[in-house]
PDB file of N, CA and C in Angstrom:
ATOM      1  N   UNK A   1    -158.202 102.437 181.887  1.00  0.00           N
ATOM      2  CA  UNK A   1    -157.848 103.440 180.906  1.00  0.00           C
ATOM      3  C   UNK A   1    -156.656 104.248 181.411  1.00  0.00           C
ATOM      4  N   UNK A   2    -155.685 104.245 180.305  1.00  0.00           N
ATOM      5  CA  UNK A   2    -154.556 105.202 180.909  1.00  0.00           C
ATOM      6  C   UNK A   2    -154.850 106.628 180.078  1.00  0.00           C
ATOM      7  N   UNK A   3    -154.454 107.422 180.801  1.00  0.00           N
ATOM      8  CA  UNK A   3    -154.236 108.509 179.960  1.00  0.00           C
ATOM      9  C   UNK A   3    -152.500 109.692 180.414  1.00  0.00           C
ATOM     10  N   UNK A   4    -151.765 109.756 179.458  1.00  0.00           N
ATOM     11  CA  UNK A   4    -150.593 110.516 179.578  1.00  0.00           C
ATOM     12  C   UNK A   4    -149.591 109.754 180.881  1.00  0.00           C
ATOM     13  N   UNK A   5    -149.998 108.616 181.229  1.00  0.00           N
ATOM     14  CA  UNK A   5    -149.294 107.611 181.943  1.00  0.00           C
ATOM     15  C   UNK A   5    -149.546 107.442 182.882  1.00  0.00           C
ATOM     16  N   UNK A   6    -151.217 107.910 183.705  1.00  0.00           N
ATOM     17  CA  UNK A   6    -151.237 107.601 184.699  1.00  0.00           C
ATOM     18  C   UNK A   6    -152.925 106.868 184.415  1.00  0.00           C
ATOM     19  N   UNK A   7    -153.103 106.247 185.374  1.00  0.00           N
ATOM     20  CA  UNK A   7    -154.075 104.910 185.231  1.00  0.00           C
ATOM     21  C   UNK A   7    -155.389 105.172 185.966  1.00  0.00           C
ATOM     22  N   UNK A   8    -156.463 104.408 185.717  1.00  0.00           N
ATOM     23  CA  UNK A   8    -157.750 105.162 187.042  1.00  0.00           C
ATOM     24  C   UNK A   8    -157.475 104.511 188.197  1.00  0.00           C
ATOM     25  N   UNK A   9    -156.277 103.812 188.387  1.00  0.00           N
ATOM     26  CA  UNK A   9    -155.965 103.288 189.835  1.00  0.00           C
ATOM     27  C   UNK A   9    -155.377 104.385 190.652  1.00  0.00           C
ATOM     28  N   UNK A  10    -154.489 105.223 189.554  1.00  0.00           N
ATOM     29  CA  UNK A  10    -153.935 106.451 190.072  1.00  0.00           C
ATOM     30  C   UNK A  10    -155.373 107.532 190.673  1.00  0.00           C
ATOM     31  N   UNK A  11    -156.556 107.831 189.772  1.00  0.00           N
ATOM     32  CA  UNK A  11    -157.486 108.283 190.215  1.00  0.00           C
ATOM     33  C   UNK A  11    -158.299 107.833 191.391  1.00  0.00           C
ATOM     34  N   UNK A  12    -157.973 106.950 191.621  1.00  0.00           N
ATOM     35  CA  UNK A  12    -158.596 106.196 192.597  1.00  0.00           C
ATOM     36  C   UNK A  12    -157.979 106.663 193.808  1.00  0.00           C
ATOM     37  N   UNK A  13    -156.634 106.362 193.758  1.00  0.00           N
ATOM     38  CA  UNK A  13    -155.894 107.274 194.791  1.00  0.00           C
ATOM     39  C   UNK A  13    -156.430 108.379 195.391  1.00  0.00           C
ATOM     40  N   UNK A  14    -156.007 109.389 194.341  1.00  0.00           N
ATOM     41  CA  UNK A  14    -156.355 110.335 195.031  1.00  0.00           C
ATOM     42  C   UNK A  14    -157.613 110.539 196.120  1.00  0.00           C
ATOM     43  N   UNK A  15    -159.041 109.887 195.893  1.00  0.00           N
ATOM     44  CA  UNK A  15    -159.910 109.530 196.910  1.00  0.00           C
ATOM     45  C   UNK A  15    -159.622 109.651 198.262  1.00  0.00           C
ATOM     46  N   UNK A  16    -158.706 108.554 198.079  1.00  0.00           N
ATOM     47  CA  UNK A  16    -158.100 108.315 199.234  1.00  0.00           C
ATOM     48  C   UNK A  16    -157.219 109.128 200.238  1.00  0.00           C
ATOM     49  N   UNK A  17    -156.606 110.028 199.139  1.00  0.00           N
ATOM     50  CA  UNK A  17    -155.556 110.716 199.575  1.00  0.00           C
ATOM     51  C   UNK A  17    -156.710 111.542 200.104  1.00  0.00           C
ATOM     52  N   UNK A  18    -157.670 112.312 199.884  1.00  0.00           N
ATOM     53  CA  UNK A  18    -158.643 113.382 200.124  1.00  0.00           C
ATOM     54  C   UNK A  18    -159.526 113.286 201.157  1.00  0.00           C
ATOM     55  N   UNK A  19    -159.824 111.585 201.658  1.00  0.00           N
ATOM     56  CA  UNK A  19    -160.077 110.992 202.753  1.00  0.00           C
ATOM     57  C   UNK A  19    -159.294 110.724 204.197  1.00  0.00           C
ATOM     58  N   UNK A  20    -158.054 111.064 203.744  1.00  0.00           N
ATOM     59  CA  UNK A  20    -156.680 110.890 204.799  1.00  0.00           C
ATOM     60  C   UNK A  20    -156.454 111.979 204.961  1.00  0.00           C
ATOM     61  N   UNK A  21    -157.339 113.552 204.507  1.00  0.00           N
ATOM     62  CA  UNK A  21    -157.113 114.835 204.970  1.00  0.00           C
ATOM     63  C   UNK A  21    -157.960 115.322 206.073  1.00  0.00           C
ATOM     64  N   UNK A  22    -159.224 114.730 206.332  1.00  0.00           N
ATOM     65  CA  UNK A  22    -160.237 114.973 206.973  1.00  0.00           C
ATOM     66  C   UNK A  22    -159.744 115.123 208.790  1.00  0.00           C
ATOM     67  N   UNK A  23    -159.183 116.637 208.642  1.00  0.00           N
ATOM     68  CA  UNK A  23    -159.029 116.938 209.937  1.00  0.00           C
ATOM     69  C   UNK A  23    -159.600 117.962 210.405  1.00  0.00           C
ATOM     70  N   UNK A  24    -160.249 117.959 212.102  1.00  0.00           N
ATOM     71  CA  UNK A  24    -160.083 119.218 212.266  1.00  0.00           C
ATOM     72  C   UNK A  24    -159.701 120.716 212.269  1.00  0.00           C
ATOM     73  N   UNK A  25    -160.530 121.481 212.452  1.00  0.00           N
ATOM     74  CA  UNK A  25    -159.686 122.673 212.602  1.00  0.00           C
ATOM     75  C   UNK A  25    -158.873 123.078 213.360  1.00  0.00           C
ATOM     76  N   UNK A  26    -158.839 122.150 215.186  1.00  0.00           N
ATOM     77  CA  UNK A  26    -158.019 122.611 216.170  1.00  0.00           C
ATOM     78  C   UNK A  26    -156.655 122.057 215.804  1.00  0.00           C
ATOM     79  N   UNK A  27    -156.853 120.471 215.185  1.00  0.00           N
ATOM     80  CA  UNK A  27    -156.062 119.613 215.283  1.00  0.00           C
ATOM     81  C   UNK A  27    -154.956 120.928 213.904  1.00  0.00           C
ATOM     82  N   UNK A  28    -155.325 121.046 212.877  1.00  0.00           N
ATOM     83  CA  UNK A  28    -154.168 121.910 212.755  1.00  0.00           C
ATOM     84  C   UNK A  28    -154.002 123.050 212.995  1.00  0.00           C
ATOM     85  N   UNK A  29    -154.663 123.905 213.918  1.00  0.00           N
ATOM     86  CA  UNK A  29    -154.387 125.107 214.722  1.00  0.00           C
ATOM     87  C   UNK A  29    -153.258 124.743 215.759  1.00  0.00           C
ATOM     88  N   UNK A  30    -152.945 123.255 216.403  1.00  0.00           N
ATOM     89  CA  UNK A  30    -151.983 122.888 216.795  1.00  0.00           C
ATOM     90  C   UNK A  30    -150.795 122.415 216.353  1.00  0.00           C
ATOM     91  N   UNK A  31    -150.916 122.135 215.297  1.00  0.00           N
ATOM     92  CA  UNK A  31    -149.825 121.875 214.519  1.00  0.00           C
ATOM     93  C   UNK A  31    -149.015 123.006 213.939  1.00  0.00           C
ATOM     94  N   UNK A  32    -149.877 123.987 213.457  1.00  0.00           N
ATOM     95  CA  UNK A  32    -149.812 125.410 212.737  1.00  0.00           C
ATOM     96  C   UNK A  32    -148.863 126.071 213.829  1.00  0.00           C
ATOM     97  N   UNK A  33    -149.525 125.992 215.464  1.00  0.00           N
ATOM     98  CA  UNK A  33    -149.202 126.651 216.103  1.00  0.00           C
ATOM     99  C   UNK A  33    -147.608 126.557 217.035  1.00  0.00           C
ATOM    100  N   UNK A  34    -147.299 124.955 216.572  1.00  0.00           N
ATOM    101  CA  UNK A  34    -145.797 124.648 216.896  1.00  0.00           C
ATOM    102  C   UNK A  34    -144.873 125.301 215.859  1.00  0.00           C
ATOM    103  N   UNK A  35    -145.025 125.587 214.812  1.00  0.00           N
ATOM    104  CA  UNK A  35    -144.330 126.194 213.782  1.00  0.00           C
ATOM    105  C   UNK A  35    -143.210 126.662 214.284  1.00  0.00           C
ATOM    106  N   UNK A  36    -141.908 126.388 214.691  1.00  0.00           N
ATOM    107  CA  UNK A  36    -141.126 127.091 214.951  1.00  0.00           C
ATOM    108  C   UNK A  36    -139.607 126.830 213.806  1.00  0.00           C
ATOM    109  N   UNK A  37    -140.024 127.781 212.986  1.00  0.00           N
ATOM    110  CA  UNK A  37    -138.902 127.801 211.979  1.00  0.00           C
ATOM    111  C   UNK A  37    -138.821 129.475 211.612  1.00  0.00           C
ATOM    112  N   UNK A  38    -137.417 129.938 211.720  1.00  0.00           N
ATOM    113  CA  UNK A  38    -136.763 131.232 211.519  1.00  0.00           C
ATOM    114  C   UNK A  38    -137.293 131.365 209.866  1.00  0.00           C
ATOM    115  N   UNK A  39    -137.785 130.089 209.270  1.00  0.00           N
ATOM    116  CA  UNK A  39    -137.633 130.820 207.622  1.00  0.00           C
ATOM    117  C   UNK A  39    -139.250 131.060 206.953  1.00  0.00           C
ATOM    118  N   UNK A  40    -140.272 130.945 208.392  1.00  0.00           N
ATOM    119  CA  UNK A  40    -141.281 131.100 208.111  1.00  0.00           C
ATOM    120  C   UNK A  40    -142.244 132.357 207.893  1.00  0.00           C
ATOM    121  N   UNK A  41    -142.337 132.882 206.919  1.00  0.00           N
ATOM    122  CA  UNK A  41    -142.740 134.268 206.347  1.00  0.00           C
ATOM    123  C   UNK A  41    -143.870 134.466 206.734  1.00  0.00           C
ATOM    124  N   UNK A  42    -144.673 133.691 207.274  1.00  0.00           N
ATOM    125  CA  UNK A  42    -145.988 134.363 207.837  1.00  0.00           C
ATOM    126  C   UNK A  42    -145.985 134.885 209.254  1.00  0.00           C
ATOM    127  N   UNK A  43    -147.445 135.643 209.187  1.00  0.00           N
ATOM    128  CA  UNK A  43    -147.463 136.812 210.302  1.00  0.00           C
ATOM    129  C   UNK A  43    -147.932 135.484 211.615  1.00  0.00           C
ATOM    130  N   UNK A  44    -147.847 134.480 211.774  1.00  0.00           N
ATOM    131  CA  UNK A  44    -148.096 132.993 212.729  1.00  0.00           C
ATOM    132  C   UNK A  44    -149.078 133.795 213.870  1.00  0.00           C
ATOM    133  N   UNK A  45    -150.215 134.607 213.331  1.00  0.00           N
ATOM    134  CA  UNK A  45    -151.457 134.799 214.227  1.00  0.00           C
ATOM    135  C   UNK A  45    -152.855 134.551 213.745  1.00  0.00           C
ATOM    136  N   UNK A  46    -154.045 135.080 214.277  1.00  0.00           N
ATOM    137  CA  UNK A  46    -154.728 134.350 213.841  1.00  0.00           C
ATOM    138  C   UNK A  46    -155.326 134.566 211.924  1.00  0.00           C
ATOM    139  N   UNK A  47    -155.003 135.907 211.606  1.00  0.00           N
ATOM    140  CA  UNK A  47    -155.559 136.094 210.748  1.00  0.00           C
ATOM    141  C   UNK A  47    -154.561 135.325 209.453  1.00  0.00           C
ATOM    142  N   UNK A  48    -153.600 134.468 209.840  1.00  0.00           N
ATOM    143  CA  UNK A  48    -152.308 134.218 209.036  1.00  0.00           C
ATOM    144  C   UNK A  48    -152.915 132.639 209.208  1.00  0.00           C
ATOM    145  N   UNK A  49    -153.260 132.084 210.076  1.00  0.00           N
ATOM    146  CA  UNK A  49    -154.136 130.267 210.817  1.00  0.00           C
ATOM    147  C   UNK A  49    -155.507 130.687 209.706  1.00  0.00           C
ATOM    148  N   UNK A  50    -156.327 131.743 209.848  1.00  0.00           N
ATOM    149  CA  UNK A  50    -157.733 131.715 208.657  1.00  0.00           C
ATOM    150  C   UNK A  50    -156.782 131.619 206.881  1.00  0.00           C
ATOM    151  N   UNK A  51    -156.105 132.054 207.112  1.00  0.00           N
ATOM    152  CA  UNK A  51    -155.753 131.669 205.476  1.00  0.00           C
ATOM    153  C   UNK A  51    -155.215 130.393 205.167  1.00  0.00           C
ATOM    154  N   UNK A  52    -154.357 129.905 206.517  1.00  0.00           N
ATOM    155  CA  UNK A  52    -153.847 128.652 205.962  1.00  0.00           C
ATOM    156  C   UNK A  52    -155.404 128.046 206.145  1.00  0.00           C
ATOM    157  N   UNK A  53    -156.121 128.119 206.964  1.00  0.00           N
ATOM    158  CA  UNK A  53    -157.301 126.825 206.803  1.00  0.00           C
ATOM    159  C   UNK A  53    -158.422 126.777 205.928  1.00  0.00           C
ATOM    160  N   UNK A  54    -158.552 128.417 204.675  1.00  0.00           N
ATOM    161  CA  UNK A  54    -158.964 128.420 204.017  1.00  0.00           C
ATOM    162  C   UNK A  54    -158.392 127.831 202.593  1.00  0.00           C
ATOM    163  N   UNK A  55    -156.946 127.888 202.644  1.00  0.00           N
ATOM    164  CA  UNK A  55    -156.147 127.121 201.470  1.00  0.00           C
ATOM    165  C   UNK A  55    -156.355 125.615 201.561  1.00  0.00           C
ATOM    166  N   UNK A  56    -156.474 125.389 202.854  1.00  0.00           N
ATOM    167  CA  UNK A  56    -156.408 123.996 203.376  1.00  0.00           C
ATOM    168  C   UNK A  56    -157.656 123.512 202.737  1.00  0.00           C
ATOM    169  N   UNK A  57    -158.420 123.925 202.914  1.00  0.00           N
ATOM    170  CA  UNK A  57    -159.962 123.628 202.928  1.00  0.00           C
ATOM    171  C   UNK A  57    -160.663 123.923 201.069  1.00  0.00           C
ATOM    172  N   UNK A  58    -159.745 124.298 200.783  1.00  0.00           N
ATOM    173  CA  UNK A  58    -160.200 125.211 198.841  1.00  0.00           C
ATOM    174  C   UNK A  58    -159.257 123.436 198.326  1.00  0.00           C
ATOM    175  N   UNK A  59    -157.860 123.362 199.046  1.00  0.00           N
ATOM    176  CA  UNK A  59    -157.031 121.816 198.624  1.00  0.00           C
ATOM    177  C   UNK A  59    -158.090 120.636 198.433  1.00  0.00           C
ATOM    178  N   UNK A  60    -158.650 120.406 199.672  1.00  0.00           N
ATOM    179  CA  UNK A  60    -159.727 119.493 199.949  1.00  0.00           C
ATOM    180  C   UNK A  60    -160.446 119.430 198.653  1.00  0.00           C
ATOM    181  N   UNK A  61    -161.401 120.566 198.614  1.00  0.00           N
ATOM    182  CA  UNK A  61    -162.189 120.891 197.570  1.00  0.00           C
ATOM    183  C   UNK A  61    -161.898 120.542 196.017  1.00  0.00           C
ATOM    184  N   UNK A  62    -160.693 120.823 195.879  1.00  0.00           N
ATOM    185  CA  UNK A  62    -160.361 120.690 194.764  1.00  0.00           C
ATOM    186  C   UNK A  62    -159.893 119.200 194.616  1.00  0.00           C
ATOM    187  N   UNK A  63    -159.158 117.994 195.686  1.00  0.00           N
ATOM    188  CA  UNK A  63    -159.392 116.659 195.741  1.00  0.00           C
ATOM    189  C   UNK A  63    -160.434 116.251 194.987  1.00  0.00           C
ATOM    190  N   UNK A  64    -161.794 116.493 195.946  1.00  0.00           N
ATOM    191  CA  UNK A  64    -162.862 116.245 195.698  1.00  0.00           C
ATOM    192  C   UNK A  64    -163.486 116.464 194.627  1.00  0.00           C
ATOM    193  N   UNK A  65    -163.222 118.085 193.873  1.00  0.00           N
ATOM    194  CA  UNK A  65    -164.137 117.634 192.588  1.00  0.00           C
ATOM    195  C   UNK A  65    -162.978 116.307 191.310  1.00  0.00           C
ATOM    196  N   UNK A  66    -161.564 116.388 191.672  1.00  0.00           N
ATOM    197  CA  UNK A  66    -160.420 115.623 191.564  1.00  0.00           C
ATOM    198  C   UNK A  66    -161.130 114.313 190.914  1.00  0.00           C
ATOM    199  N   UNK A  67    -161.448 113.940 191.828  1.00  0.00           N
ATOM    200  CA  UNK A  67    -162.059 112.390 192.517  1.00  0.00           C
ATOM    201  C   UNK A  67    -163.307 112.280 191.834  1.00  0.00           C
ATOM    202  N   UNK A  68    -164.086 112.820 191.900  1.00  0.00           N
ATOM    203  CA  UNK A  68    -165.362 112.747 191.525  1.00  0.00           C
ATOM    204  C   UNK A  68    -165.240 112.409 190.081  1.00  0.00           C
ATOM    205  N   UNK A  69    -164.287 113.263 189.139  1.00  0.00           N
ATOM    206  CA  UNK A  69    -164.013 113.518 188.028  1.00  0.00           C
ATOM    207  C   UNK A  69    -163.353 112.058 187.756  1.00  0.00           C
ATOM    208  N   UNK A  70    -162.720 111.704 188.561  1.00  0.00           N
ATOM    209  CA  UNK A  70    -161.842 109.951 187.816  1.00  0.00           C
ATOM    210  C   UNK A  70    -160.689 110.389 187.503  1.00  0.00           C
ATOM    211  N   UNK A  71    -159.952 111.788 188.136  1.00  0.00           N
ATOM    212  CA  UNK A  71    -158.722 112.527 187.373  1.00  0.00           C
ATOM    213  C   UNK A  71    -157.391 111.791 188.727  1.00  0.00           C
ATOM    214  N   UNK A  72    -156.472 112.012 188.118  1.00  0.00           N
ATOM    215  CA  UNK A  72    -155.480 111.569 188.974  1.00  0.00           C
ATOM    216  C   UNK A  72    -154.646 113.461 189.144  1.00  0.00           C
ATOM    217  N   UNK A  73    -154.092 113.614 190.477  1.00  0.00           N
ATOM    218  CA  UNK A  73    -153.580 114.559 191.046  1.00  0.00           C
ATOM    219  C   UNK A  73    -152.321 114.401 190.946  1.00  0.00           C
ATOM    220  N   UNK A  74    -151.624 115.758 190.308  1.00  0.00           N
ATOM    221  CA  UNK A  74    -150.073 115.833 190.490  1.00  0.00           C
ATOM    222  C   UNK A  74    -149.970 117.357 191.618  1.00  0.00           C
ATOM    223  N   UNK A  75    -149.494 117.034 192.825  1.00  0.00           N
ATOM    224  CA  UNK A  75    -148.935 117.867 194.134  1.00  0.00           C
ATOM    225  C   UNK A  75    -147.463 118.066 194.067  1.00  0.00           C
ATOM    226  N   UNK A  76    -147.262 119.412 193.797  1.00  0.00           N
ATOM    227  CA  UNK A  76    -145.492 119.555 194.274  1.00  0.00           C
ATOM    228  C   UNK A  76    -145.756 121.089 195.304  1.00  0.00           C
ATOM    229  N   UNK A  77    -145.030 120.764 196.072  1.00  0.00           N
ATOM    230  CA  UNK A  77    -144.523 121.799 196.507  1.00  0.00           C
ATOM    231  C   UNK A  77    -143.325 121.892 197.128  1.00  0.00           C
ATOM    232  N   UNK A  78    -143.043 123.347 197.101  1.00  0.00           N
ATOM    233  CA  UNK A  78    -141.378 123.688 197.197  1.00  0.00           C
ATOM    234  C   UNK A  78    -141.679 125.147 198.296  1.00  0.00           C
TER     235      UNK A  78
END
């Protein structure tokens, strides 16, 4: 079934994509914590690491009910 041009193969995807997120918390507390870019607006301590891993973690969530649903995901960011 397509719907508005994308297919349940596209839904299917996303699964996957939501399965290829399943990381620790240190593993991106280290990643978070190399951050070295002049154009980065956050306060890069810990209470600035609990929000990214709560956004991180609400993303997931929202995959998942995504997926469950048979919906296909459109991600942009800028």
């Amino acid at each position: 079934m397509a719907t508005r041009g994308w297919t349940s193969r596209s839904a299917r995807r996303v699964a996957q994509v939501r399965r290829a997120s399943d990381v620790e918390p240190t593993w991106l507390r280290s990643r978070f914590d190399a951050i070295n870019d002049p154009d980065y607006l956050g306060a890069h301590d810990d209470a600035d690491f609990a929000y990214t891993w709560d956004a991180f973690t609400e993303l997931q969530a929202f995959y998942d009910r995504a997926a469950a649903a048979g919906r296909a995901v459109i991600f942009t960011a800028t």
